[in-house]
Protein backbone atom coordinates (compact mmCIF):
# COMPACT_ATOMS: atom_id res chain seq x y z
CA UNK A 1 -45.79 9.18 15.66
CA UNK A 2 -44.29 7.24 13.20
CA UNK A 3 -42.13 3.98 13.76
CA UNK A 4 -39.53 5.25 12.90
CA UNK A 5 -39.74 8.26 15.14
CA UNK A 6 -41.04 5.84 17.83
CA UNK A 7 -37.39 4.46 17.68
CA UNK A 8 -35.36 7.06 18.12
CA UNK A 9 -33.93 8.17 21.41
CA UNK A 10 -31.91 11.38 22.34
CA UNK A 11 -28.81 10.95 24.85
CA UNK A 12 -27.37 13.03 26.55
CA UNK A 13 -23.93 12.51 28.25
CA UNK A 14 -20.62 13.54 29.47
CA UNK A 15 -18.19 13.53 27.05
CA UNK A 16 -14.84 15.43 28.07
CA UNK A 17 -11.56 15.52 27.64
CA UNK A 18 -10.26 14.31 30.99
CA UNK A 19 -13.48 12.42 31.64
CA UNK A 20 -16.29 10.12 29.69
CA UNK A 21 -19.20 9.25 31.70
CA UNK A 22 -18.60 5.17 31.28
CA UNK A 23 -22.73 4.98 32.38
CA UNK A 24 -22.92 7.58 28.91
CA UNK A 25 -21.52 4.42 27.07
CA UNK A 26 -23.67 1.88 28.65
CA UNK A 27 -26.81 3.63 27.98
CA UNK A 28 -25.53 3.96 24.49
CA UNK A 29 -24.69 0.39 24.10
CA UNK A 30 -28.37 -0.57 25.69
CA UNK A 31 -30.07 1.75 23.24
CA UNK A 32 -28.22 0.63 20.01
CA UNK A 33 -28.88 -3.12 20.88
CA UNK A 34 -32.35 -2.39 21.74
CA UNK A 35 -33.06 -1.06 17.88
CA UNK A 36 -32.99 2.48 18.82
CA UNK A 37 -31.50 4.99 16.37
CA UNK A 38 -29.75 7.48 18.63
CA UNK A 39 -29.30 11.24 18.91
CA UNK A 40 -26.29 11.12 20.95
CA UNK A 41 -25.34 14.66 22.27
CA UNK A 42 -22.30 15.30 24.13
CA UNK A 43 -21.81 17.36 26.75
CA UNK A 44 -17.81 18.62 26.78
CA UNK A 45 -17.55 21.25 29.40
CA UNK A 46 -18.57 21.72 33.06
CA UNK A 47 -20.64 24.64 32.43
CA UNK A 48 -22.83 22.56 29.63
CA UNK A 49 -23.06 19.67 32.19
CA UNK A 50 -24.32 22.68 34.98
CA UNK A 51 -26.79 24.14 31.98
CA UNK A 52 -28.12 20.95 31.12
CA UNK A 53 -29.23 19.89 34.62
CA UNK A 54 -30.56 23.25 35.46
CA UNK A 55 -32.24 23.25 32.37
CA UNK A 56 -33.80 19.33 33.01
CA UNK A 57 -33.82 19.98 36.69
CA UNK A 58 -32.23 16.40 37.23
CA UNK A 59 -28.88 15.51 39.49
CA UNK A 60 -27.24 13.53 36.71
CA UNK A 61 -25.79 12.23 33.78
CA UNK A 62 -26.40 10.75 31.10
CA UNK A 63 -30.26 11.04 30.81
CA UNK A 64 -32.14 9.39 28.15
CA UNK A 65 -35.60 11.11 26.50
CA UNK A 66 -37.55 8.20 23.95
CA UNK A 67 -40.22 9.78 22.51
CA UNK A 68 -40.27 13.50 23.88
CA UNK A 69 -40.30 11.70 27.55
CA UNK A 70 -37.34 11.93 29.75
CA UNK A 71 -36.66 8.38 30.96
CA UNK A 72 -33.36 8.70 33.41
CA UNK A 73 -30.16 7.00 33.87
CA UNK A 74 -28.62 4.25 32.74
CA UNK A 75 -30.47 2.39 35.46
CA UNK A 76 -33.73 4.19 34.51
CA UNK A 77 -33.31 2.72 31.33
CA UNK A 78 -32.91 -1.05 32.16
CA UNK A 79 -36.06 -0.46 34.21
CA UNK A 80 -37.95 1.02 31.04
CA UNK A 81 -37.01 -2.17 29.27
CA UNK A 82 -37.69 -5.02 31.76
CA UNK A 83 -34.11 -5.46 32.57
CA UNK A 84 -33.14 -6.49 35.90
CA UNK A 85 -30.89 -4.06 38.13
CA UNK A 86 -28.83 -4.80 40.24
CA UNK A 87 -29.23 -3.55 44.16
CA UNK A 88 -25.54 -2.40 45.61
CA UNK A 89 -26.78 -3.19 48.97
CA UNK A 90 -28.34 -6.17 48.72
CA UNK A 91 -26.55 -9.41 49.75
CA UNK A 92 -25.06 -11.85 47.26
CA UNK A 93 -23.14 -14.72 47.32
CA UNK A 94 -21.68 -14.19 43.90
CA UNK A 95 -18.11 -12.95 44.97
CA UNK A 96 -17.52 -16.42 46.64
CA UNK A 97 -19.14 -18.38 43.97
CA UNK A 98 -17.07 -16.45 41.07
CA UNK A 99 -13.51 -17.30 43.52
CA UNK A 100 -14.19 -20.48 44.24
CA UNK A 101 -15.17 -21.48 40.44
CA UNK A 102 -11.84 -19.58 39.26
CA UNK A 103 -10.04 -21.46 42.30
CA UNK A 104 -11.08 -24.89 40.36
CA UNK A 105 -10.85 -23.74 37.24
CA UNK A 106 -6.61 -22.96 38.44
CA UNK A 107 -6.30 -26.45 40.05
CA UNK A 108 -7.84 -28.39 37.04
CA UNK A 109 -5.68 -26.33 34.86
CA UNK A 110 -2.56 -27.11 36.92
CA UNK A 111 -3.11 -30.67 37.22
CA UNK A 112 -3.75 -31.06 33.10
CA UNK A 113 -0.18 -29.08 33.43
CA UNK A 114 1.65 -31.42 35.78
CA UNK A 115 -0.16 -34.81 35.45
CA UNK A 116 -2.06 -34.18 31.89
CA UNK A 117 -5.05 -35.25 33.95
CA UNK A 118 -8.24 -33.09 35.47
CA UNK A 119 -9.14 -35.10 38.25
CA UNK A 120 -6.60 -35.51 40.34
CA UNK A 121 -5.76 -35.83 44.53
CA UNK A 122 -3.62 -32.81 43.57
CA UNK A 123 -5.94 -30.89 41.88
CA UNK A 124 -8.28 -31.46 44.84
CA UNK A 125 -5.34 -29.72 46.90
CA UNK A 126 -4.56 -27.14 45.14
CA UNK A 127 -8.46 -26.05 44.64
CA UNK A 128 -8.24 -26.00 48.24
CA UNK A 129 -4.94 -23.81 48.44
CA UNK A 130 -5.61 -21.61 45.72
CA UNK A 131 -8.96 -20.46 47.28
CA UNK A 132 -6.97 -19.71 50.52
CA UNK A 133 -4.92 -17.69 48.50
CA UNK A 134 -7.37 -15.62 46.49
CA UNK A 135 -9.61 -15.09 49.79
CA UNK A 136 -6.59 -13.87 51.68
CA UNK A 137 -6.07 -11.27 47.99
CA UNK A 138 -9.56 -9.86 48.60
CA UNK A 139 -8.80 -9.74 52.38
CA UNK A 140 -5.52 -7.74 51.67
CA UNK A 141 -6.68 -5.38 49.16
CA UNK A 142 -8.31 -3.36 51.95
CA UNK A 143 -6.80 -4.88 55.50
CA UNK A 144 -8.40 -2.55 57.82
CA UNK A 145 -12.15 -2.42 56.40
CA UNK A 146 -11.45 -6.06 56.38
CA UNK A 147 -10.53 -6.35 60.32
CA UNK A 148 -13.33 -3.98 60.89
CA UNK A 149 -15.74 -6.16 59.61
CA UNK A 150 -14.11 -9.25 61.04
CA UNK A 151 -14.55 -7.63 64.22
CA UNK A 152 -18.46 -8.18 63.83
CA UNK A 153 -18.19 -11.79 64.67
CA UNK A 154 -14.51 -13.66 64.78
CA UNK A 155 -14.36 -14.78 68.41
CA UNK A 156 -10.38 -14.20 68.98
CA UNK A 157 -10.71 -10.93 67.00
CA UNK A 158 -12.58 -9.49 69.61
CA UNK A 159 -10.51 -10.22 72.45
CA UNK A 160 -7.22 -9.52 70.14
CA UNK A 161 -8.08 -6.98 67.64
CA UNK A 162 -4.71 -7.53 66.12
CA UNK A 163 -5.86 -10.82 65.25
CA UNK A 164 -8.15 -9.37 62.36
CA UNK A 165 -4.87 -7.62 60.62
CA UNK A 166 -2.71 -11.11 61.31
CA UNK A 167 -5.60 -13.43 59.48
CA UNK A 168 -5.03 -12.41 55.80
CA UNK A 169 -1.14 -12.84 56.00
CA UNK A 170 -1.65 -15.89 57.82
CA UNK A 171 -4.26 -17.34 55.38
CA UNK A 172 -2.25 -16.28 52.80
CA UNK A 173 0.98 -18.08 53.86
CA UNK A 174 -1.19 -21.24 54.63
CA UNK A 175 -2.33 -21.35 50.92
CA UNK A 176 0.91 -20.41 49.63
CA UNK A 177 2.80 -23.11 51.42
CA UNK A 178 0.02 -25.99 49.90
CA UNK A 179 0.73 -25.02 46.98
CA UNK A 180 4.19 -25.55 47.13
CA UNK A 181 3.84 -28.56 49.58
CA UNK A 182 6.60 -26.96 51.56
CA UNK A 183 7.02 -26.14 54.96
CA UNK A 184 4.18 -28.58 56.07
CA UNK A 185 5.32 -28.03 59.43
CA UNK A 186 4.17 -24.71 59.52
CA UNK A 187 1.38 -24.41 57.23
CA UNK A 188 -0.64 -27.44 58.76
CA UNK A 189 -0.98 -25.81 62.56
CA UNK A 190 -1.36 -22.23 60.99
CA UNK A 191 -4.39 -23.65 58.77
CA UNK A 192 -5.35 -25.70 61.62
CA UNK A 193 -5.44 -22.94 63.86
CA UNK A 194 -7.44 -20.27 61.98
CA UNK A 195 -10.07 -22.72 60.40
CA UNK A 196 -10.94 -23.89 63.70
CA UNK A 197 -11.64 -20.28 65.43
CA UNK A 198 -12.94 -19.22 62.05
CA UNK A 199 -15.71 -22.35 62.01
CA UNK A 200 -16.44 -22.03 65.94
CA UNK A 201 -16.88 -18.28 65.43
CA UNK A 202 -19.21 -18.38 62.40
CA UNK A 203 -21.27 -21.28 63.49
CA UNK A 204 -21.53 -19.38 67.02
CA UNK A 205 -22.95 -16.23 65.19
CA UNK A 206 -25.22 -17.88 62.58
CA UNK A 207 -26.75 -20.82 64.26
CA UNK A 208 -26.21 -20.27 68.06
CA UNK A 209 -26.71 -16.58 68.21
CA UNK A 210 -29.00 -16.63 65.18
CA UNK A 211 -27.43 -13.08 63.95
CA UNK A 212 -27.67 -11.51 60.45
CA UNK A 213 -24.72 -9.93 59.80
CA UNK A 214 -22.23 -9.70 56.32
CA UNK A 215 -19.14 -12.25 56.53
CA UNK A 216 -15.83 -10.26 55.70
CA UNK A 217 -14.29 -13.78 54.08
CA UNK A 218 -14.12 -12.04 50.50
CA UNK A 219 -13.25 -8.45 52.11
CA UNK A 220 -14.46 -5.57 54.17
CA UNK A 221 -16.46 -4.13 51.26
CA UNK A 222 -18.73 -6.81 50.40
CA UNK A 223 -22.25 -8.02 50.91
CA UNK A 224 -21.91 -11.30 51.38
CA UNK A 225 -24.02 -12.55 54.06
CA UNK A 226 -22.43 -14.53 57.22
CA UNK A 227 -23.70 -18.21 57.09
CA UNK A 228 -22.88 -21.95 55.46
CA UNK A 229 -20.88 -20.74 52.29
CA UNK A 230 -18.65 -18.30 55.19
CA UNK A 231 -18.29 -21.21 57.00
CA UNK A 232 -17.04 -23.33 53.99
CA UNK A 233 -14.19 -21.56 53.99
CA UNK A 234 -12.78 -22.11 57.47
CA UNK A 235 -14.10 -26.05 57.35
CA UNK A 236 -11.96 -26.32 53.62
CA UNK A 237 -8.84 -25.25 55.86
CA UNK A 238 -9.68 -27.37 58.24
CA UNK A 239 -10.06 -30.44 56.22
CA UNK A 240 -6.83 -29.67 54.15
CA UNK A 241 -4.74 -29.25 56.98
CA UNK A 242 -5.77 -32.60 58.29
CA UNK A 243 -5.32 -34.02 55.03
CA UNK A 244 -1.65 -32.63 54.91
CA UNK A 245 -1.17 -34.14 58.04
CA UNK A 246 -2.33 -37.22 57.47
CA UNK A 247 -0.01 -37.64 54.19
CA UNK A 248 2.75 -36.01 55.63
CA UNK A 249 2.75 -38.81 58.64
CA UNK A 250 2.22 -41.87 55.85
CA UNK A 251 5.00 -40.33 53.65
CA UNK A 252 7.22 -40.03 57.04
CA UNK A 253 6.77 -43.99 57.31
């Protein structure tokens, strides 16, 4: 075989009219920045899609073949070249990481905004807020696999399943109302209030009852596991609204 030859791939992938295979164009991608020259064949009906996997008796598309040798999928083919991929079920902390870092990344901005200054007491407040805010978003994109999940381990949830469908709105209104530094009166007890069952909850299922289970804090749908960063969120509440309280009663003097 000759180098060149030994750089060539074939593809094969779904290329309709109503539908591309967007795995199709990652494999692609990953071939072309690999060095590969690439036969890319299209497949643009249902019945070649049907004839093709008869044909390769495989489940799937795209499928990759580098020299004569069928190597897979697009996952197939980040395993043939040392590439790391990623396990769906596996837990991660990388949702909370990735909202948190854009919930700073909002507060500096604001405070360069307001102040023309990054480090700020406000800034510091509205990091806080803000991340109430986005976790209640992830919360209410899917509010029932959400309370399911909350059901797991949230201490009031399970003696008030309503509870799980109130805590988004509630966190929500919390983070909106720092933000604004309105309505103290209201915000403080509601922060107050939910951080503290939160933290007692959590630490009760993680530490006391030593349980491995996935915190719902970013959503219902995600693998996040139930333990020090989950209980970050409901001490951050906690700390703000005592914060708030404490500036609201030197402001009031």
């Amino acid at each position: 075989m000759t180098p060149a030859a030994s750089r060539t791939a074939t593809l094969h992938r779904m290329v309709m009219t109503k539908h591309m295979c967007p795995y199709g164009l990652k494999s692609l991608d990953l071939l072309n920045r690999q060095g590969y020259r690439v036969e890319d064949h299209h497949l643009t009906t249902r019945a070649e899609v049907d004839a093709f996997k008869e044909r390769h008796d495989v489940q799937t598309t795209p499928q990759t073949f580098i020299g004569g040798q069928r190597i897979g999928g697009y996952d197939d083919l980040r395993h043939h070249f040392g590439k790391t991929v990623r396990d769906k079920t596996a837990t991660t902390y990388r949702p909370v990481i990735a909202l948190f870092a854009m919930a700073a990344a909002m507060a500096l901005a604001t405070s360069w905004a307001a102040f023309g200054q990054l480090i700020t007491i406000a800034a510091a407040e509205w990091f806080v807020a803000f991340a109430m805010c986005l976790l209640a978003l992830q919360k209410l994109k899917d509010v029932e696999s959400f309370a399911t999940m909350f059901l797991n381990y949230d201490l009031l949830a399970q003696r008030w399943v309503r509870y799980g469908y109130v805590y988004p709105f509630a966190e929500g209104l919390a983070g909106i109302l720092m933000v604004a530094g309105a309505l103290m009166w209201l915000s403080i007890p509601v922060a107050l209030f939910i951080g503290t069952i939160g933290a007692v909850s959590v630490y009760k299922a993680v530490y006391i009852d030593k349980r491995e289970i996935k915190c719902a804090c970013v959503g219902g749908d995600s693998n996040v596991p139930l333990g020090f960063v989950s209980l970050t969120e409901n001490l951050m509440m906690i700390a703000m609204a005592i914060w708030m309280l404490i500036k609201v009663t030197m402001l009031g003097h």
